[in-house]
N, C-alpha and C. Protein backbone atom coordinates (compact mmCIF):
# COMPACT_ATOMS: atom_id res chain seq x y z
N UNK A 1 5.15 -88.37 -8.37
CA UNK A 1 4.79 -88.91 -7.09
C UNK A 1 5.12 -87.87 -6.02
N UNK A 2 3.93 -87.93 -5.34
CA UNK A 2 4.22 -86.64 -3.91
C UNK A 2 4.65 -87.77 -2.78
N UNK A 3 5.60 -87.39 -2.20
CA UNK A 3 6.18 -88.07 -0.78
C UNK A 3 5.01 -87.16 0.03
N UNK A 4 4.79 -87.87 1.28
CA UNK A 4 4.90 -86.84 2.63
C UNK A 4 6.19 -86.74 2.90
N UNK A 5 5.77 -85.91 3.98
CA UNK A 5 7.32 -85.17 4.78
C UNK A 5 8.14 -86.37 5.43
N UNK A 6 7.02 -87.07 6.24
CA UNK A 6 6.94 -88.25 6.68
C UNK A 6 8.51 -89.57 6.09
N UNK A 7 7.97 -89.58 4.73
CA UNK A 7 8.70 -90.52 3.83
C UNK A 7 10.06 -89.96 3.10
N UNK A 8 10.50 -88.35 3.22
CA UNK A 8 11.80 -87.60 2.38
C UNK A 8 12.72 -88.33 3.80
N UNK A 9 13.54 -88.42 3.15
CA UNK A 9 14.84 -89.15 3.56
C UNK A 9 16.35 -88.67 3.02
N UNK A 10 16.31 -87.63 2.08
CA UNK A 10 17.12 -87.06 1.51
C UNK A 10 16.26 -86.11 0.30
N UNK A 11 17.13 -84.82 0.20
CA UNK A 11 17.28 -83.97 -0.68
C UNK A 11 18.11 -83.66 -1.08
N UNK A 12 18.05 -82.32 -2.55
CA UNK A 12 19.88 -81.78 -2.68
C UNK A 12 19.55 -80.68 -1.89
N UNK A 13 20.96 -80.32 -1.26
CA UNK A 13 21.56 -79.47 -0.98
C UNK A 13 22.00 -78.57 -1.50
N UNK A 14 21.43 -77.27 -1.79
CA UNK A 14 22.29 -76.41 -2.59
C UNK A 14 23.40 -75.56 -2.00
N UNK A 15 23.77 -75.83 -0.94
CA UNK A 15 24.47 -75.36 -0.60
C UNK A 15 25.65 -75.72 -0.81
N UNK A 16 26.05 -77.00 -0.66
CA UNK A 16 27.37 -77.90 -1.36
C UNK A 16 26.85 -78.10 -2.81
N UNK A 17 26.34 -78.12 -3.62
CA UNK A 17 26.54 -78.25 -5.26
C UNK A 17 27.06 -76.73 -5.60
N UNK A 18 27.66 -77.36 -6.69
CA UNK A 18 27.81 -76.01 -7.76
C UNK A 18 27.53 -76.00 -9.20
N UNK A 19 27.37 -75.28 -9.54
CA UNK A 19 27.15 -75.14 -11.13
C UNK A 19 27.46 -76.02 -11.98
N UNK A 20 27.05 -77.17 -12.49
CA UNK A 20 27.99 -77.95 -13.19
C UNK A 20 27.72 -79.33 -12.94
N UNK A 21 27.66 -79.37 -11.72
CA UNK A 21 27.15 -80.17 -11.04
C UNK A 21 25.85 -81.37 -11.40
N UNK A 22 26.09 -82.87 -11.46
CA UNK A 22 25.49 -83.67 -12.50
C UNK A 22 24.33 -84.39 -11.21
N UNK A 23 22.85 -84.19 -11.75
CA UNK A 23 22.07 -85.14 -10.68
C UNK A 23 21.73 -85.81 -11.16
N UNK A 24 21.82 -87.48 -10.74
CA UNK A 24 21.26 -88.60 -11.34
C UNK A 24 19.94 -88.79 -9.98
N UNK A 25 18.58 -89.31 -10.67
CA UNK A 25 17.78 -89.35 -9.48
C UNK A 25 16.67 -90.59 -10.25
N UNK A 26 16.30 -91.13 -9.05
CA UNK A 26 15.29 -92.23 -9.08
C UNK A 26 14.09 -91.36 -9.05
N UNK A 27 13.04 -91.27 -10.32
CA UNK A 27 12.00 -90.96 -9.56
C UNK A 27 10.38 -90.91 -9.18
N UNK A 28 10.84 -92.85 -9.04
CA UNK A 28 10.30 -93.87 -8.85
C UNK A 28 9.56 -94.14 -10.16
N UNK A 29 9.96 -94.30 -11.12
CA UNK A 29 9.06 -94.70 -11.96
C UNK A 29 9.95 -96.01 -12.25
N UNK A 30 9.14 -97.03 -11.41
CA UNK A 30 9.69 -98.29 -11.35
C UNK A 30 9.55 -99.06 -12.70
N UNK A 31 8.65 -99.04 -13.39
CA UNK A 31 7.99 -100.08 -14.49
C UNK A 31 9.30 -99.62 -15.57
N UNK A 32 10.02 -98.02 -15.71
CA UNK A 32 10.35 -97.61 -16.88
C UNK A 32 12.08 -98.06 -16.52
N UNK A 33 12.44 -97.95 -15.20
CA UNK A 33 13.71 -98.68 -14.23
C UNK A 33 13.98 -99.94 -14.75
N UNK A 34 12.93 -100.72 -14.09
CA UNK A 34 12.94 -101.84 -14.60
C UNK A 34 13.13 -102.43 -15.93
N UNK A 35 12.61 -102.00 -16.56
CA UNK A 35 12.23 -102.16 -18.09
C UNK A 35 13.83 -101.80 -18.92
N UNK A 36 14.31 -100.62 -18.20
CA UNK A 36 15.99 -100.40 -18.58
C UNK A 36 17.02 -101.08 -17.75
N UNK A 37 16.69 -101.38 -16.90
CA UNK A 37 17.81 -102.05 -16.00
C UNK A 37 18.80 -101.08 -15.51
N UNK A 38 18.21 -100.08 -15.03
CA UNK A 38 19.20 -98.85 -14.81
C UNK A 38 19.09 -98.46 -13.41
N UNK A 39 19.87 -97.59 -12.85
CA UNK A 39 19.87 -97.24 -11.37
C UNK A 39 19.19 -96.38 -11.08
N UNK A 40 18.94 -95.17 -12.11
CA UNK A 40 18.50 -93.60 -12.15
C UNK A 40 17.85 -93.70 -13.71
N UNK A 41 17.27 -93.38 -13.24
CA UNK A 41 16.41 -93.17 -15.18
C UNK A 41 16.48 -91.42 -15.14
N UNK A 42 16.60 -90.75 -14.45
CA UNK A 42 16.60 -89.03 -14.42
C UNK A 42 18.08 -88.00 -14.14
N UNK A 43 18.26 -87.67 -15.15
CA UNK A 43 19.13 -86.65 -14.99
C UNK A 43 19.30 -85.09 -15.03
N UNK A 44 19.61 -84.03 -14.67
CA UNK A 44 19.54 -82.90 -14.58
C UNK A 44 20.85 -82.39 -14.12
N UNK A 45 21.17 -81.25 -14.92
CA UNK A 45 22.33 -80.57 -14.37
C UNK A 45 22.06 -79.34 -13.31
N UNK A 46 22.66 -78.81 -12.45
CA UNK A 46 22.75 -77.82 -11.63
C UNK A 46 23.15 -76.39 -11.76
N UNK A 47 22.27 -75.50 -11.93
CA UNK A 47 22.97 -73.97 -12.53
C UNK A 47 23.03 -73.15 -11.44
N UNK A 48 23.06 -73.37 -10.01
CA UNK A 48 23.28 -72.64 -9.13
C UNK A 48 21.76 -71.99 -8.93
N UNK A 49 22.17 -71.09 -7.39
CA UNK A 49 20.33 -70.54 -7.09
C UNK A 49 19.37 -71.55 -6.69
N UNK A 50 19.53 -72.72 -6.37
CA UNK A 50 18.85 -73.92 -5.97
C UNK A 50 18.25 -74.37 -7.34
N UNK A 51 18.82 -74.17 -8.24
CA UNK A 51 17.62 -74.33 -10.03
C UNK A 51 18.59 -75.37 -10.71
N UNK A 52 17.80 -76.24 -11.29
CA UNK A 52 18.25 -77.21 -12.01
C UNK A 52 17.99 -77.00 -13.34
N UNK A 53 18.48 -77.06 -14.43
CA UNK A 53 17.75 -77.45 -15.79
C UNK A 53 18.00 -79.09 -16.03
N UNK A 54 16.54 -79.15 -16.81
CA UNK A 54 16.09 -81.05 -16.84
C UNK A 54 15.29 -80.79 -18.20
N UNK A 55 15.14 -81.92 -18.63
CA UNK A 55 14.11 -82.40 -19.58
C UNK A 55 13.16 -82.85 -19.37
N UNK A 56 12.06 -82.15 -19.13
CA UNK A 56 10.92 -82.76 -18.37
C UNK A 56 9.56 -83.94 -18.93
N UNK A 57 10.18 -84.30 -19.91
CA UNK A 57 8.79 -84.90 -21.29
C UNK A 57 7.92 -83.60 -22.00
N UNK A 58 8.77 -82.63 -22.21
CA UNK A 58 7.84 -81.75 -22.71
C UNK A 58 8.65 -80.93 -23.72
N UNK A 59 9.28 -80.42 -22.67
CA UNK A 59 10.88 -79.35 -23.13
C UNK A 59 11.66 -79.51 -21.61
N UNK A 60 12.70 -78.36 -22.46
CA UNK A 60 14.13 -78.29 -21.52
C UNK A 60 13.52 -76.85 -20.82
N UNK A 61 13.89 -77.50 -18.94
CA UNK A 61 12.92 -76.19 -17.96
C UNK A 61 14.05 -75.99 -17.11
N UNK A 62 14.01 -75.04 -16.20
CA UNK A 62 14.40 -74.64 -15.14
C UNK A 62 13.75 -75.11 -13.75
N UNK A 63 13.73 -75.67 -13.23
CA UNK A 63 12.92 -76.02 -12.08
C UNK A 63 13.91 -75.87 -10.85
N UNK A 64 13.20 -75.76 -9.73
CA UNK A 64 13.80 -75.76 -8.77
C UNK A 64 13.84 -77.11 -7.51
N UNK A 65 15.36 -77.13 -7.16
CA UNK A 65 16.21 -78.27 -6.89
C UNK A 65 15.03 -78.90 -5.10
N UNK A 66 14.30 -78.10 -4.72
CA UNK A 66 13.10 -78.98 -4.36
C UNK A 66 12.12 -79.78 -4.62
N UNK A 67 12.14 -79.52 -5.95
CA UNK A 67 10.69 -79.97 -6.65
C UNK A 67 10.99 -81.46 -6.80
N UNK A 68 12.04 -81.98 -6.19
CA UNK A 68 12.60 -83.72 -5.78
C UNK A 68 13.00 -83.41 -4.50
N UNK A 69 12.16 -84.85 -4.05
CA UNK A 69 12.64 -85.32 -2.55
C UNK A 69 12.85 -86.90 -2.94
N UNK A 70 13.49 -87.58 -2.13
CA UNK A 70 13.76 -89.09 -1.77
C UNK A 70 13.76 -90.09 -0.87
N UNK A 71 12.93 -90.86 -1.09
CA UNK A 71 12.66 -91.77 0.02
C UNK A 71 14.01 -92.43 0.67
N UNK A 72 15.15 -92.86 -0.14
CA UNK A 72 16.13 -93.08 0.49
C UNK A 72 17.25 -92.55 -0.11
N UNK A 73 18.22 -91.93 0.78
CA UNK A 73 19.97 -91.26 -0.04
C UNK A 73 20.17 -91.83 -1.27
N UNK A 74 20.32 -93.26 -1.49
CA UNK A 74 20.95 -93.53 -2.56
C UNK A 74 20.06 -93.87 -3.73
N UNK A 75 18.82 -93.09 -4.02
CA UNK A 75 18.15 -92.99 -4.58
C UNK A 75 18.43 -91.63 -5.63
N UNK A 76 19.04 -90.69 -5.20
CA UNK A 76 19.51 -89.15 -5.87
C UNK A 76 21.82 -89.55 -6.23
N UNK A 77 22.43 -89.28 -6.48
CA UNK A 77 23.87 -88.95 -6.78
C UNK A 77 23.44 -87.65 -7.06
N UNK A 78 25.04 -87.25 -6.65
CA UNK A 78 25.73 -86.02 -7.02
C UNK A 78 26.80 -86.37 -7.81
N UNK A 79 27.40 -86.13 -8.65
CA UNK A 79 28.38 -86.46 -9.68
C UNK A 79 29.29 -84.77 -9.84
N UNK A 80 30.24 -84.44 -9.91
CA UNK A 80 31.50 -83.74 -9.42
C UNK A 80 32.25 -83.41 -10.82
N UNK A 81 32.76 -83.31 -12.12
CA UNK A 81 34.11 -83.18 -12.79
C UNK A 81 35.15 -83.27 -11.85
N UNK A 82 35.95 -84.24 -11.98
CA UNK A 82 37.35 -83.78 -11.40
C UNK A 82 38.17 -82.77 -12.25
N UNK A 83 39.28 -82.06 -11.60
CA UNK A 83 40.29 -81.62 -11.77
C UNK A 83 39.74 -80.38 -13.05
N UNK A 84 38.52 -79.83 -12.56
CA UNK A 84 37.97 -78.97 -13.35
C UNK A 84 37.80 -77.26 -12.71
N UNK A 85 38.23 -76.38 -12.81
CA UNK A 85 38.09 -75.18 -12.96
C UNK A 85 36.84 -74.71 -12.86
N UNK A 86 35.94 -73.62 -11.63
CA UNK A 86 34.98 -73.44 -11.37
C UNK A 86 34.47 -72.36 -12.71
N UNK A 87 34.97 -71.85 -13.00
CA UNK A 87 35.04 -70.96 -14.55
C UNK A 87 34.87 -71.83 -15.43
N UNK A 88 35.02 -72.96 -15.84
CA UNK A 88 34.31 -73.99 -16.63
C UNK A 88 33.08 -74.79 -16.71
N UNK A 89 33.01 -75.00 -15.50
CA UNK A 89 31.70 -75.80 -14.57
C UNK A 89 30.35 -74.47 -14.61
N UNK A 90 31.00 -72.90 -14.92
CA UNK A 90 29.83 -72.12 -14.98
C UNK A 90 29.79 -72.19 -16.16
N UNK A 91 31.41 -71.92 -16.75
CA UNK A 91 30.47 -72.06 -18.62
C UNK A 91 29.58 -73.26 -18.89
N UNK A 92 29.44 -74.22 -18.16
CA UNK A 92 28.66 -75.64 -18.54
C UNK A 92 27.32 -75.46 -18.61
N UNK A 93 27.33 -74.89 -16.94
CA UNK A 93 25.86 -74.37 -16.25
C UNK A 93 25.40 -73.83 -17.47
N UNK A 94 26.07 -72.52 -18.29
CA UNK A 94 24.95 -71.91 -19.22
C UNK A 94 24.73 -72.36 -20.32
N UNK A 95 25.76 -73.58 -20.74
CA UNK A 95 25.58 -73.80 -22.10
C UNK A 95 24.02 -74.90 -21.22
N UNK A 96 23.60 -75.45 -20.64
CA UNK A 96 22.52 -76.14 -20.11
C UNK A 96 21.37 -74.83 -20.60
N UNK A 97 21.58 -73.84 -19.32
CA UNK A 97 20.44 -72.66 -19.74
C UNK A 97 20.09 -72.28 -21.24
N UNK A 98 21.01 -72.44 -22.17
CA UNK A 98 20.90 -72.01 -22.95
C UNK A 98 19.65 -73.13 -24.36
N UNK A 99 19.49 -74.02 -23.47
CA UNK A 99 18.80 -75.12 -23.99
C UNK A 99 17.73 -74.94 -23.47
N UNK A 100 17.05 -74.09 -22.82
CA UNK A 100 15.65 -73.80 -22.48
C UNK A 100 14.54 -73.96 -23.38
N UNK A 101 13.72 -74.49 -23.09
CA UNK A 101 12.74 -74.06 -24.05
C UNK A 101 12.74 -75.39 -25.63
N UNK A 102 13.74 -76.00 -25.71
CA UNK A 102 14.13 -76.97 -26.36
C UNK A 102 13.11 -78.24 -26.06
N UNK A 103 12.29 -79.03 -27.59
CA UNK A 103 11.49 -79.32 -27.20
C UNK A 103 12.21 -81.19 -27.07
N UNK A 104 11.62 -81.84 -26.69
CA UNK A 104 11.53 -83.31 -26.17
C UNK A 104 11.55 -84.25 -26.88
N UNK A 105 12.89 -85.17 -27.05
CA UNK A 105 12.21 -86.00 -28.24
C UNK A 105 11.04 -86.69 -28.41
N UNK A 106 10.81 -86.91 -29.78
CA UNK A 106 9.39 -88.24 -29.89
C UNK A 106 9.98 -89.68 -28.62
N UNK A 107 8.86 -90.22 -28.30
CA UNK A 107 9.16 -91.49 -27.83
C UNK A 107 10.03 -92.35 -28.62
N UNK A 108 9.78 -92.84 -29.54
CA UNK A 108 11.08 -93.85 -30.95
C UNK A 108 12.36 -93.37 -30.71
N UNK A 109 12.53 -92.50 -30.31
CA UNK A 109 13.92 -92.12 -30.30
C UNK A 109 14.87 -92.91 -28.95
N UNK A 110 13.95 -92.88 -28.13
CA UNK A 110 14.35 -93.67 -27.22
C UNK A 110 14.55 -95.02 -27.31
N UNK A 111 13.79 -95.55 -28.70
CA UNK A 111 13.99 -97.09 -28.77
C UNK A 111 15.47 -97.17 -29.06
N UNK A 112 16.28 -96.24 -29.46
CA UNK A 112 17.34 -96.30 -30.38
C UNK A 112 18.73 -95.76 -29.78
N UNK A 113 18.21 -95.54 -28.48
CA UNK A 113 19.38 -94.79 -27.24
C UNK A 113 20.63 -95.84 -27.40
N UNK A 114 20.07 -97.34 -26.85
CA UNK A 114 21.17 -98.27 -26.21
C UNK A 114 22.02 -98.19 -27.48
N UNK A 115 20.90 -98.66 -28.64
CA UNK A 115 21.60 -99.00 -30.13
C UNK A 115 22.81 -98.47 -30.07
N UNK A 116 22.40 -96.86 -30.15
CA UNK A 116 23.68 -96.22 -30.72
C UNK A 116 24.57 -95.36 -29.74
N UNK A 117 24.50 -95.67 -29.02
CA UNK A 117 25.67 -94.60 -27.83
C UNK A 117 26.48 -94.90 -27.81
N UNK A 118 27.32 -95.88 -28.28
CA UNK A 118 28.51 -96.54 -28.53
C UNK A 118 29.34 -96.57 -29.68
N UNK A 119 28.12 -95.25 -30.83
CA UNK A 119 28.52 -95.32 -32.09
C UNK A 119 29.36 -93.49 -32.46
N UNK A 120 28.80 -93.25 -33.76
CA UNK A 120 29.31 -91.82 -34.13
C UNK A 120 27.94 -91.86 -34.70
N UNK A 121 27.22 -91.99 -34.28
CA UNK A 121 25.62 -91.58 -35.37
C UNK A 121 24.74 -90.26 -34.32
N UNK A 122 25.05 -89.15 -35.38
CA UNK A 122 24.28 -88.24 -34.61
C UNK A 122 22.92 -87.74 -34.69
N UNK A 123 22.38 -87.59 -33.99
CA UNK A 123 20.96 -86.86 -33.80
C UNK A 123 20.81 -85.09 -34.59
N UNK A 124 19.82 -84.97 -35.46
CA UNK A 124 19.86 -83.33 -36.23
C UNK A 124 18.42 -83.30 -36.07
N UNK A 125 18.01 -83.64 -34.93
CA UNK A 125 16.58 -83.26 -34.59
C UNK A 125 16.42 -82.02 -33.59
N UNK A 126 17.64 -81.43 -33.06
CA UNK A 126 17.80 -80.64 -32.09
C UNK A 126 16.72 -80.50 -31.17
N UNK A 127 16.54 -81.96 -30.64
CA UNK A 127 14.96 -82.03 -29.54
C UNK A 127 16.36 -82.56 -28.80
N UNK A 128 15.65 -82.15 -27.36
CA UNK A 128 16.79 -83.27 -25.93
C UNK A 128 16.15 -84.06 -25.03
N UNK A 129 16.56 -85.12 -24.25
CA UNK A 129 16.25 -85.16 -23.31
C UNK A 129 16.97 -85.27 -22.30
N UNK A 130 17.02 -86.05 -21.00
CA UNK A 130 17.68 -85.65 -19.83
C UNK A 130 19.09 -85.80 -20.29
N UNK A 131 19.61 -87.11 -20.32
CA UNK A 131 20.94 -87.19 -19.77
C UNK A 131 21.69 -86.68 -20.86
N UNK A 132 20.77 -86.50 -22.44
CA UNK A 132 21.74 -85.80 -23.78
C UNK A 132 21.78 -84.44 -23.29
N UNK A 133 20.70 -83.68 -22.65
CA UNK A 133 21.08 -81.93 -22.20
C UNK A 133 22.49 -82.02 -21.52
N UNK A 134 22.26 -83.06 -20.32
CA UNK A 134 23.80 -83.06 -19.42
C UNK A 134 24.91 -83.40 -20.65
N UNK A 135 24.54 -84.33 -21.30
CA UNK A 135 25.86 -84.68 -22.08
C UNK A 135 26.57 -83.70 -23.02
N UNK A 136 25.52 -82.95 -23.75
CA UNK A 136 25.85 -81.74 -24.78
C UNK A 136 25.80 -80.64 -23.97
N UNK A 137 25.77 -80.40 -22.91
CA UNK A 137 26.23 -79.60 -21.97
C UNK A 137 27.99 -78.90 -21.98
N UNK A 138 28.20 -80.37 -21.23
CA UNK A 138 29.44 -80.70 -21.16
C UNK A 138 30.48 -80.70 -22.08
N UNK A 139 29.94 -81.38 -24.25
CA UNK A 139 30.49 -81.31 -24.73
C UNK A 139 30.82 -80.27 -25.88
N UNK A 140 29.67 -78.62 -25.20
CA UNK A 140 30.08 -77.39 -25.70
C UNK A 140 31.36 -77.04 -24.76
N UNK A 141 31.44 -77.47 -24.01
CA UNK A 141 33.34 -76.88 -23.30
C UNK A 141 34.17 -77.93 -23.56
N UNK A 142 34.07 -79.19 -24.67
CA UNK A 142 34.99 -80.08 -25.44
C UNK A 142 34.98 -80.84 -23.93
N UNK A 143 34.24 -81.23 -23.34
CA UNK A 143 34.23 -82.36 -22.09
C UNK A 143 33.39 -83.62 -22.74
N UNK A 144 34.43 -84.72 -23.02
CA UNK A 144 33.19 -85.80 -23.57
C UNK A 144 33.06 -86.63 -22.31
N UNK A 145 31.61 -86.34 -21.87
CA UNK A 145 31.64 -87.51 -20.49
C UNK A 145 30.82 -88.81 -21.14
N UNK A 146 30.91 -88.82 -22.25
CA UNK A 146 30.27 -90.32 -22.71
C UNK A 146 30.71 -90.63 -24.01
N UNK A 147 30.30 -91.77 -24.69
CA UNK A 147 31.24 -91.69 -26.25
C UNK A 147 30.25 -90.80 -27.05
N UNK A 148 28.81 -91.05 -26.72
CA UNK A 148 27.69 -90.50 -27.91
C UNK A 148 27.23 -89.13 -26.88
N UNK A 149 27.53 -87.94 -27.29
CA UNK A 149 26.66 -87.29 -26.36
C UNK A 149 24.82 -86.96 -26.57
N UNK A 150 24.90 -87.08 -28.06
CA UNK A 150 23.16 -87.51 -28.77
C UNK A 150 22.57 -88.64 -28.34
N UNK A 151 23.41 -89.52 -27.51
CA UNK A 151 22.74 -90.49 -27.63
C UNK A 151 23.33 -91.19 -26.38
N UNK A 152 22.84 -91.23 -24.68
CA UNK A 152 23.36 -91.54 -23.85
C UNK A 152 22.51 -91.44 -22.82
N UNK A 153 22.56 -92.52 -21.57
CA UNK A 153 21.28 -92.76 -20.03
C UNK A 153 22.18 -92.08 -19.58
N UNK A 154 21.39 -91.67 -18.66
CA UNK A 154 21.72 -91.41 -17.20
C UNK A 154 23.12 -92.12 -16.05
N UNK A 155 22.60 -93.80 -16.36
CA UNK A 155 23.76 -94.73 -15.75
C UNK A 155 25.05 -94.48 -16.30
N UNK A 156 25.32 -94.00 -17.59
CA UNK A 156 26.31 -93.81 -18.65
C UNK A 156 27.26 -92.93 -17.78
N UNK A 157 26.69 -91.54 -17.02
CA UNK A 157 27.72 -91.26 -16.27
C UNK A 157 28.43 -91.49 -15.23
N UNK A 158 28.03 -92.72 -14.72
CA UNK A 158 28.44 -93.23 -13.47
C UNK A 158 29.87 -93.98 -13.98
N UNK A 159 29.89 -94.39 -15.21
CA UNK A 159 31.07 -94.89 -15.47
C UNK A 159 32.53 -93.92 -16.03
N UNK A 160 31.86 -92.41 -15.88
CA UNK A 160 32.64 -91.57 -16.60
C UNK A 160 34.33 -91.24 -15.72
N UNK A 161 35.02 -91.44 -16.09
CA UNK A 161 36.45 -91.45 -15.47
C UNK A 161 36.65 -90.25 -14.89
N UNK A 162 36.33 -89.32 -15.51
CA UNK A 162 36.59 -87.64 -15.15
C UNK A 162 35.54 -87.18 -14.00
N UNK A 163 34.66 -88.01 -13.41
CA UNK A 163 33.79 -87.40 -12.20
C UNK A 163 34.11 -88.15 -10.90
């Protein structure tokens, strides 16, 4: 969905994020919201340079942190690590980059998110999508911000103690 200029009401800022840095974003795809009961159906981590890496339904890209605008603030979060070391938050950033090019899971896989994120059942399909890039991000520097990192939404980090 293209906003006009008219309708942006918020963007990120790259000037206050840093590397590491977790975006949860609405973006607007109401029917698929709805359908999960979730706040943010989109996640992407922040690698500095205004560039995000995301999972776009295709593969894992680099895009840049304009290519989202928002009709209202609390439509995007910024999410933080506490008590984390900026030398960590970059090793995060690259273990993200380093997932480039990584292709997308099948749709079915998604039937099976809620199932198991609460379990130890892992994924050896080495496909990602959004909020598992952020999650296996995080848990190449031994950061578990969720119980399943194969298998975890977006909303999942809002409950994470450490952000």
């Amino acid at each position: 969905m293209i906003l006009e200029e008219k309708e942006i009401k918020f963007v990120f800022n790259p000037y206050v994020l840093i590397p590491g840095d977790i975006l949860l974003m609405n973006t607007y795809e109401e029917r698929f919201r709805e359908k999960l009961g979730c706040k943010y159906e989109h996640a992407a981590i922040y690698i500095g340079d205004a560039q995000i890496m995301e999972a776009n339904g295709a593969h894992v890209v680099m895009s840049h942190i304009y290519s989202y605008a928002f009709k209202e603030a609390d439509h995007a979060c910024v999410l933080r690590l506490k008590n984390c070391s900026p030398i960590t938050l970059s090793d995060v950033a690259r273990n993200a980059r380093k997932q480039m090019g990584r292709e997308y899971v099948n749709t079915r896989q998604f039937l099976h998110v809620r199932d198991l994120k609460n379990t130890n059942h892992k994924d050896i399909s080495n496909r990602s999508f959004c909020s598992r890039l952020v999650a296996q991000s995080y848990k190449e520097e031994n950061i578990n911000l969720v119980t399943n990192s194969d298998f975890c939404e977006p909303d999942d980090f809002l409950n994470t103690q450490s952000l």
